[in-house]
PDB file of N, CA and C in Angstrom:
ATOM      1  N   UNK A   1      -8.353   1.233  -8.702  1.00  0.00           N
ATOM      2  CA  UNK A   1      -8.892   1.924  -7.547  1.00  0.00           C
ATOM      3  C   UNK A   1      -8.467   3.389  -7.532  1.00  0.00           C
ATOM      4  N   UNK A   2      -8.320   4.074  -8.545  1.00  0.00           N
ATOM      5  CA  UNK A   2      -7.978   5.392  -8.801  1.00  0.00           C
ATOM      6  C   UNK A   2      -9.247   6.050  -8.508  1.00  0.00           C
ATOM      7  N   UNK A   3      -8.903   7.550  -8.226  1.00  0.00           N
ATOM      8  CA  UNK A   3     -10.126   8.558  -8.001  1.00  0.00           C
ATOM      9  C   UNK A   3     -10.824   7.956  -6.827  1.00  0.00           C
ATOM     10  N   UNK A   4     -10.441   7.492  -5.935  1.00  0.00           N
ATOM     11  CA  UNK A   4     -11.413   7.261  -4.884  1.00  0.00           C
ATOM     12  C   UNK A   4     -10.903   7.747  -3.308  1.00  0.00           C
ATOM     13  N   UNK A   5      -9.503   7.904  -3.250  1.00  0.00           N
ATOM     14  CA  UNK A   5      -8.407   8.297  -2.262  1.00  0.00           C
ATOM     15  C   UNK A   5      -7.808   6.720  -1.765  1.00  0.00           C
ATOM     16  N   UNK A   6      -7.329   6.177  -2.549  1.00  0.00           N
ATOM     17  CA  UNK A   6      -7.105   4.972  -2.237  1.00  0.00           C
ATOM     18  C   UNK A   6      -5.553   5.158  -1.861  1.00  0.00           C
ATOM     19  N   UNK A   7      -4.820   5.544  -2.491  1.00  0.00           N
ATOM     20  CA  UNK A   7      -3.328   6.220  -1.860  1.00  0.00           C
ATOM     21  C   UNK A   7      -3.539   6.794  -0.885  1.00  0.00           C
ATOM     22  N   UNK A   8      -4.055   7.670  -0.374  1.00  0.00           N
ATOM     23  CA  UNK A   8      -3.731   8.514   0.694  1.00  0.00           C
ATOM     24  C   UNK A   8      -4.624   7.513   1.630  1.00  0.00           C
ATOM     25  N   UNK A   9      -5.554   7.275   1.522  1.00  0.00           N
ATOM     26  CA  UNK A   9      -5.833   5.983   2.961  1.00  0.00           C
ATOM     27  C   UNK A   9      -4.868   4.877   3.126  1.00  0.00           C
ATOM     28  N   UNK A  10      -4.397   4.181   1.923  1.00  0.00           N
ATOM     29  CA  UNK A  10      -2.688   3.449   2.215  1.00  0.00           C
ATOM     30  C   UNK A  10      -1.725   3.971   3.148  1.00  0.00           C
ATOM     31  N   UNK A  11      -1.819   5.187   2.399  1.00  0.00           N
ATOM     32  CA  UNK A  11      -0.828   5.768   3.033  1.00  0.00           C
ATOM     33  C   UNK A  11      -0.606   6.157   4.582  1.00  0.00           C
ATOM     34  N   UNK A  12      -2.225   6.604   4.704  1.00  0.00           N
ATOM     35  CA  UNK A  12      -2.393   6.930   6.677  1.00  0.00           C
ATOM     36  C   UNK A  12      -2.164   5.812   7.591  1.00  0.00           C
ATOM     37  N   UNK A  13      -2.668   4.876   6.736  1.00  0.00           N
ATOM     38  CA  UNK A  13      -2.941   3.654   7.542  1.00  0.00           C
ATOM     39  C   UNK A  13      -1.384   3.025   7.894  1.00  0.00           C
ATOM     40  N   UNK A  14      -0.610   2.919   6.563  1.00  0.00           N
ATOM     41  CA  UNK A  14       0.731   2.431   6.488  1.00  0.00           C
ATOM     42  C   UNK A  14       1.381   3.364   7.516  1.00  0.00           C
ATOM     43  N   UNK A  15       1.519   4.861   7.607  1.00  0.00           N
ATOM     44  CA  UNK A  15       2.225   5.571   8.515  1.00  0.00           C
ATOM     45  C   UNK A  15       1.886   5.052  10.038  1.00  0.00           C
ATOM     46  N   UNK A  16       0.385   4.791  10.198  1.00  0.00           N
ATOM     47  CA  UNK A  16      -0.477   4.258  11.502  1.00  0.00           C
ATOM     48  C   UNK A  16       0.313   3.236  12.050  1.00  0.00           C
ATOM     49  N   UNK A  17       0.544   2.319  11.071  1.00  0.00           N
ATOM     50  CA  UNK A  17       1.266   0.859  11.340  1.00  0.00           C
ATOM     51  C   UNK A  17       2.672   0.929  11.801  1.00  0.00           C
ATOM     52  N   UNK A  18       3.238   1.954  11.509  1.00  0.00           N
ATOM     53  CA  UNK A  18       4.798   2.145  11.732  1.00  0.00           C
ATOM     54  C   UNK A  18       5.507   1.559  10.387  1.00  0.00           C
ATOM     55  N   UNK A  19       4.909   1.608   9.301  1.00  0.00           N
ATOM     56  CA  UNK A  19       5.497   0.918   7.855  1.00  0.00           C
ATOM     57  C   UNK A  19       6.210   1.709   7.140  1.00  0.00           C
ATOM     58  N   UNK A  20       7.482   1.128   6.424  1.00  0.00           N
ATOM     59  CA  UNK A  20       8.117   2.194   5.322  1.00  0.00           C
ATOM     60  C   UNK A  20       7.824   1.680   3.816  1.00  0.00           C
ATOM     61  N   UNK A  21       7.738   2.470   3.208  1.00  0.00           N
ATOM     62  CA  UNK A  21       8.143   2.149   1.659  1.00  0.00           C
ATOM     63  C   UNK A  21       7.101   3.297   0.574  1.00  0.00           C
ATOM     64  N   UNK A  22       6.353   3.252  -0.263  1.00  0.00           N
ATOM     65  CA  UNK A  22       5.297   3.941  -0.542  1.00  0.00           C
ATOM     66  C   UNK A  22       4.516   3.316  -1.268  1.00  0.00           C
ATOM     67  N   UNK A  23       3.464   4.220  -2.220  1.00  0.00           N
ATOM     68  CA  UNK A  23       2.272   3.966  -2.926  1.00  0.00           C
ATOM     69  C   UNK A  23       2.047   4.977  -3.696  1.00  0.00           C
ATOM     70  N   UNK A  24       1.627   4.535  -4.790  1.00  0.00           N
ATOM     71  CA  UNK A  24       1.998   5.280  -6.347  1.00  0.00           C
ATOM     72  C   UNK A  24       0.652   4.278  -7.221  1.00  0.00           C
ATOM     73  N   UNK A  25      -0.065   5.346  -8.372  1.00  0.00           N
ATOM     74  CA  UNK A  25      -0.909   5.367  -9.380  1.00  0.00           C
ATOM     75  C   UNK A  25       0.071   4.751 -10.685  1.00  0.00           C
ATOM     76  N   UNK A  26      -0.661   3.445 -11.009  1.00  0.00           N
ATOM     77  CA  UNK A  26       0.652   2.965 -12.258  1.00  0.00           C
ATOM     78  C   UNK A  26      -0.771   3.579 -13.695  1.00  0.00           C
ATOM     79  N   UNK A  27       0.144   4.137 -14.772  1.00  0.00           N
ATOM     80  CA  UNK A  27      -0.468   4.312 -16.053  1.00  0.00           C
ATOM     81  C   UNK A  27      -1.839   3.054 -16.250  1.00  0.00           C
ATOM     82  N   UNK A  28      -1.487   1.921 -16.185  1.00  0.00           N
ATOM     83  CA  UNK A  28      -2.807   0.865 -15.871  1.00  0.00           C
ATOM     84  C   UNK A  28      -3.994   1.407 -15.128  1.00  0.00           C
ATOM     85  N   UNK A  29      -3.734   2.141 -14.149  1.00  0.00           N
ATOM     86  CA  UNK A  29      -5.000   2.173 -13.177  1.00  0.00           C
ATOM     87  C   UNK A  29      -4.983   1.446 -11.898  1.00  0.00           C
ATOM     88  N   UNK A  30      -3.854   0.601 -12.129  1.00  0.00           N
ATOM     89  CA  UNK A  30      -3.500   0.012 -10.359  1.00  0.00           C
ATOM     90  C   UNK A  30      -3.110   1.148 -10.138  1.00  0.00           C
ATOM     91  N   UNK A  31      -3.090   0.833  -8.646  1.00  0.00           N
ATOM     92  CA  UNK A  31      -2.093   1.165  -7.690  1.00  0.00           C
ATOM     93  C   UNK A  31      -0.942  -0.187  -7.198  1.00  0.00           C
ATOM     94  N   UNK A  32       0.242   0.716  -6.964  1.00  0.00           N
ATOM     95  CA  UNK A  32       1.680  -0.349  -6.676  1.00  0.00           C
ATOM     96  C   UNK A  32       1.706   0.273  -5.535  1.00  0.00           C
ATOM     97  N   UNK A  33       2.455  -0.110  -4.231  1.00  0.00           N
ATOM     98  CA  UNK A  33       2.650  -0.346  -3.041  1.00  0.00           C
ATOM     99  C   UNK A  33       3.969  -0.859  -2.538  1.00  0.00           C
ATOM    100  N   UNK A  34       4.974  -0.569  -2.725  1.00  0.00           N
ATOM    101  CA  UNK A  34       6.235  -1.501  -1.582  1.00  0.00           C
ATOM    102  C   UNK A  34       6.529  -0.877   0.076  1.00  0.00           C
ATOM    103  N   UNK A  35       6.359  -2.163   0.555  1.00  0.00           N
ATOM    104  CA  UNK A  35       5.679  -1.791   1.892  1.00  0.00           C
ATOM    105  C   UNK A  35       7.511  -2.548   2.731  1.00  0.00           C
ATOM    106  N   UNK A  36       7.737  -2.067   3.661  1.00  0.00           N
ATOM    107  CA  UNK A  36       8.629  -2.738   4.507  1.00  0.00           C
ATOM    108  C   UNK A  36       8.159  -2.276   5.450  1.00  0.00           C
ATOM    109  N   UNK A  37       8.889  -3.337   6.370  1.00  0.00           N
ATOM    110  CA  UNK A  37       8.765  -3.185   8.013  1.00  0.00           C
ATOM    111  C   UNK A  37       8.087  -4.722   8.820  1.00  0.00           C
ATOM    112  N   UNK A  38       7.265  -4.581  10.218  1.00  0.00           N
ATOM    113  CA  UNK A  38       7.230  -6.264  10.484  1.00  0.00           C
ATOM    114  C   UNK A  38       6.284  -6.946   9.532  1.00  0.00           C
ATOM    115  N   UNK A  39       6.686  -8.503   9.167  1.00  0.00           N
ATOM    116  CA  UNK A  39       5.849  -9.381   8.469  1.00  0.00           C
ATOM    117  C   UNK A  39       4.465  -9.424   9.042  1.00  0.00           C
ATOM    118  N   UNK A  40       4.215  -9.600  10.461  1.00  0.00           N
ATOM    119  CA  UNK A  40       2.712  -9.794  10.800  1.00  0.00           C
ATOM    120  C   UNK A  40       1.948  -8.192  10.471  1.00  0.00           C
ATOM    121  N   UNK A  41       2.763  -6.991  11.038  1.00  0.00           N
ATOM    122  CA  UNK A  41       2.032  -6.147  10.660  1.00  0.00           C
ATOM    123  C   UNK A  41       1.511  -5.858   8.988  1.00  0.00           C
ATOM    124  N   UNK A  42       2.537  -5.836   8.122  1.00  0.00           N
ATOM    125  CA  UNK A  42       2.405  -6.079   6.509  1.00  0.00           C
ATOM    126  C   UNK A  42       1.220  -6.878   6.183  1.00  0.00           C
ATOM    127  N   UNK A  43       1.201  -8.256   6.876  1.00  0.00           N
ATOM    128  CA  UNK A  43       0.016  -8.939   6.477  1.00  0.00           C
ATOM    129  C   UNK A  43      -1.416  -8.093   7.257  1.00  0.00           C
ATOM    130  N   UNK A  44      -1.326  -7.230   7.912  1.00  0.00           N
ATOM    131  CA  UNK A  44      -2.485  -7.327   8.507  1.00  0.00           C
ATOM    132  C   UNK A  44      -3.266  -5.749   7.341  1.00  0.00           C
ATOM    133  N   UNK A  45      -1.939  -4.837   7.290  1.00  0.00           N
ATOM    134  CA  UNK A  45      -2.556  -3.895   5.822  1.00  0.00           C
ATOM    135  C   UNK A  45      -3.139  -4.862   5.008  1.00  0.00           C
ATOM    136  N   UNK A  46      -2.401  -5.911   4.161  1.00  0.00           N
ATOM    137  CA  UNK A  46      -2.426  -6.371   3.061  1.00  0.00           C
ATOM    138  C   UNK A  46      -4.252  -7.040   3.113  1.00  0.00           C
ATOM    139  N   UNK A  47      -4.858  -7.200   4.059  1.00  0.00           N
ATOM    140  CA  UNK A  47      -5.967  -7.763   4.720  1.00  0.00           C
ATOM    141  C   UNK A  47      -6.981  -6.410   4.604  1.00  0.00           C
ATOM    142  N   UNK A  48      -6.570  -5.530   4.698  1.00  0.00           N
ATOM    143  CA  UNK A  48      -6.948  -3.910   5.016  1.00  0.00           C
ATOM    144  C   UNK A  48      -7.443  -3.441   2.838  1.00  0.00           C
ATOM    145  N   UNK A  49      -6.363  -3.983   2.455  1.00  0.00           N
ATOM    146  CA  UNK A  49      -6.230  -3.379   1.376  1.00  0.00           C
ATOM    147  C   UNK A  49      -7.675  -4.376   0.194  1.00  0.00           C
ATOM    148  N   UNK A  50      -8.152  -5.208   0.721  1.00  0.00           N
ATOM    149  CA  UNK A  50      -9.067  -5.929   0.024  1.00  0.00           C
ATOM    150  C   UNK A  50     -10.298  -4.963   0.073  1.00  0.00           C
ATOM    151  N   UNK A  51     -10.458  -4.174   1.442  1.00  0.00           N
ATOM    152  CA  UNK A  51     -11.386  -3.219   1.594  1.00  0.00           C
ATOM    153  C   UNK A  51     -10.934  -1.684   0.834  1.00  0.00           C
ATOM    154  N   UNK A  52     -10.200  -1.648   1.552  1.00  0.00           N
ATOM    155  CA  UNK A  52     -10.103  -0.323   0.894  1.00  0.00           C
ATOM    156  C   UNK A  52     -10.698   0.935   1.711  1.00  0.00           C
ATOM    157  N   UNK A  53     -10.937   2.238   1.092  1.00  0.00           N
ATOM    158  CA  UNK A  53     -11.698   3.220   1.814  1.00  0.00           C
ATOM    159  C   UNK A  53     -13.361   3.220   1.032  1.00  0.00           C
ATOM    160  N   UNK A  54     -13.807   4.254   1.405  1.00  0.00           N
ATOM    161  CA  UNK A  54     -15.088   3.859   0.788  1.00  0.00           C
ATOM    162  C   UNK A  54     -15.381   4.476  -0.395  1.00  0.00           C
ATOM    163  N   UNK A  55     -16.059   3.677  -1.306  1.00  0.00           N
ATOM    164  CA  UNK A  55     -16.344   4.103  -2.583  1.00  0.00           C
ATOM    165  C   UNK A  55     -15.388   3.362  -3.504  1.00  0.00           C
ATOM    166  N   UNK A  56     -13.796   2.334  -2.985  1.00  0.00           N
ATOM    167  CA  UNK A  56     -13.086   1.540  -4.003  1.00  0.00           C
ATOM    168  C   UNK A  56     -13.609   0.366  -3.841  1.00  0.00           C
ATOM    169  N   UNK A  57     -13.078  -0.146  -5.237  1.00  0.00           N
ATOM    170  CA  UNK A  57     -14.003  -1.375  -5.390  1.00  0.00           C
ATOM    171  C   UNK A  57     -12.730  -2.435  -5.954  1.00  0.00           C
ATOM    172  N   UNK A  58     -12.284  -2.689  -4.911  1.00  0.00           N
ATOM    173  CA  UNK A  58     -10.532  -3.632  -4.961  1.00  0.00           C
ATOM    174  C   UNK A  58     -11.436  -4.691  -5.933  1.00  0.00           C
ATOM    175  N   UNK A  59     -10.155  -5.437  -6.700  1.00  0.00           N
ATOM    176  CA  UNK A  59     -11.007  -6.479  -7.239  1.00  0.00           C
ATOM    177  C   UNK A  59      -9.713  -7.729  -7.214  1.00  0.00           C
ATOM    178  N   UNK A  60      -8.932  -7.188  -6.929  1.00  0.00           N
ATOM    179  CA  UNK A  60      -7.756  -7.923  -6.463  1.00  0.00           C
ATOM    180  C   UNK A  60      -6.434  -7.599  -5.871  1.00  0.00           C
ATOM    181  N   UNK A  61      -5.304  -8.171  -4.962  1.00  0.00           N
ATOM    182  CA  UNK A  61      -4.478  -7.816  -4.665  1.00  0.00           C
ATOM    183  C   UNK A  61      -3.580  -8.476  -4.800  1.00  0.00           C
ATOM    184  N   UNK A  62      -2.265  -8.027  -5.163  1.00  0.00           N
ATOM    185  CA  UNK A  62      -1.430  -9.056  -5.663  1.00  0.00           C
ATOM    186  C   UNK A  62      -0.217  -8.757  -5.114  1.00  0.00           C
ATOM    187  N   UNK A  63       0.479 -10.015  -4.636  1.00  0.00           N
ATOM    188  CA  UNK A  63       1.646 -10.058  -3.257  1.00  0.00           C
ATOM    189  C   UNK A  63       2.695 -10.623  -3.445  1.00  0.00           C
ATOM    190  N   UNK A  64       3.719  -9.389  -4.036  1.00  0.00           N
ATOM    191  CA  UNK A  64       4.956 -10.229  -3.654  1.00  0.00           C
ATOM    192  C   UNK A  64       5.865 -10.151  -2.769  1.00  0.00           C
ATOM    193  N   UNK A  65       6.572 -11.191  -2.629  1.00  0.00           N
ATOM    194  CA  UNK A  65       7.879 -10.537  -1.614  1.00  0.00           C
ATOM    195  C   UNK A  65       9.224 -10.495  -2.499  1.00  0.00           C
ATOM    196  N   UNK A  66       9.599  -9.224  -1.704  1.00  0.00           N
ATOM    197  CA  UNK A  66      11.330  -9.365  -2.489  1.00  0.00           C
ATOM    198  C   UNK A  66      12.527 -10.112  -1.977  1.00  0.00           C
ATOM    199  N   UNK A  67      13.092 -10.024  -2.892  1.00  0.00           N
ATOM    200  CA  UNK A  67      14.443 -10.622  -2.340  1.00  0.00           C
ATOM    201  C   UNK A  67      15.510  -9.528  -1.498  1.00  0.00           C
ATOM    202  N   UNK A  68      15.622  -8.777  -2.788  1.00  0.00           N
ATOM    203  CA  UNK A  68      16.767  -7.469  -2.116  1.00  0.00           C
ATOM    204  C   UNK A  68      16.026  -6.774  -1.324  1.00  0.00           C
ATOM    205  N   UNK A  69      15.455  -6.361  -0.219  1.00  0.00           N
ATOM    206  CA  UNK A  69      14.947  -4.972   0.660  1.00  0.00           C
ATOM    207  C   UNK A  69      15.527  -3.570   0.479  1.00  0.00           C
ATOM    208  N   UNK A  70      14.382  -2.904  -0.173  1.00  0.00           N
ATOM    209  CA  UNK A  70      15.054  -1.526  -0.355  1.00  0.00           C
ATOM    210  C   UNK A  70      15.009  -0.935   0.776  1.00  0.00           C
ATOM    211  N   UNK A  71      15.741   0.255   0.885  1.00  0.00           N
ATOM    212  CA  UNK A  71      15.965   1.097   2.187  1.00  0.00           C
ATOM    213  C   UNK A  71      15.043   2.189   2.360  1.00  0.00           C
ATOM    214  N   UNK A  72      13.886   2.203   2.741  1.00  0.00           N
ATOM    215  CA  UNK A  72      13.005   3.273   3.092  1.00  0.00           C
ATOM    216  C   UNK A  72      13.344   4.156   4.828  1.00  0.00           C
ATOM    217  N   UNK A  73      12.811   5.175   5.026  1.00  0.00           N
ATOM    218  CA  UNK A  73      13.061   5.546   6.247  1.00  0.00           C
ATOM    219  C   UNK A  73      11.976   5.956   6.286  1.00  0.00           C
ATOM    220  N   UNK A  74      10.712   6.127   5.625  1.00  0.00           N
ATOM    221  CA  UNK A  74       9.491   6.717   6.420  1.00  0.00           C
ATOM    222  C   UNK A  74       8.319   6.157   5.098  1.00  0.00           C
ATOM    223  N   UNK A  75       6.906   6.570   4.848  1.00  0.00           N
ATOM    224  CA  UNK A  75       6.058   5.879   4.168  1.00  0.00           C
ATOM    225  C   UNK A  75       5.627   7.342   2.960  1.00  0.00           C
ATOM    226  N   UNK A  76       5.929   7.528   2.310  1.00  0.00           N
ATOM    227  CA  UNK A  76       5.462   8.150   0.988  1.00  0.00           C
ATOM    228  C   UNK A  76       4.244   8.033   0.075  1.00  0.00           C
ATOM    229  N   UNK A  77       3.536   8.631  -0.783  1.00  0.00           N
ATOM    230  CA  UNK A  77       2.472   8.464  -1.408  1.00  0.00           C
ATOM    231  C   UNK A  77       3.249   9.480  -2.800  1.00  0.00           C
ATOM    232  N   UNK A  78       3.761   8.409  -3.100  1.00  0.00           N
ATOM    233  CA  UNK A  78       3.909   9.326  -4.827  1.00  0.00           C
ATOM    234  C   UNK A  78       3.057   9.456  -5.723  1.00  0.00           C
ATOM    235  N   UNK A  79       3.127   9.881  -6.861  1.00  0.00           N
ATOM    236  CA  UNK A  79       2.182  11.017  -8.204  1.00  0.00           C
ATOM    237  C   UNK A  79       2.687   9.341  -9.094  1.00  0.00           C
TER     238      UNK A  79
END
């Protein structure tokens, strides 16, 4: 979902939600995502992210949870 603004709509939306963690372009052509903050809200992006903004064409999303929780304090969109 590259070239379409698929990070930076993650990203608004995730800040929208009150979410920490970020979203980053992997060499593959995904996009990666570690998201913290509440479980119902998380699921309700993760629901968000099948759509996308317009013009991506998700073809799957893939969900894990961690064990260790990293420490974010606000929502990022890295390179």
């Amino acid at each position: 979902v590259q070239g379409v603004g698929y990070r930076r709509w993650f990203e608004k939306l995730a800040i929208a939600l009150k979410l920490n963690g970020y979203v980053k372009n992997l060499p593959t052509g995904e996009v990666e995502a570690v998201v913290v903050g509440d479980e119902t809200v998380i699921l309700m992006l993760i629901k968000h992210c099948y759509i996308g903004p317009t013009h991506a064409q998700v073809t799957q999303v893939e969900q894990q949870n961690l064990v260790q929780m990293p420490e974010y304090i606000d929502f990022k969109m890295l390179r």
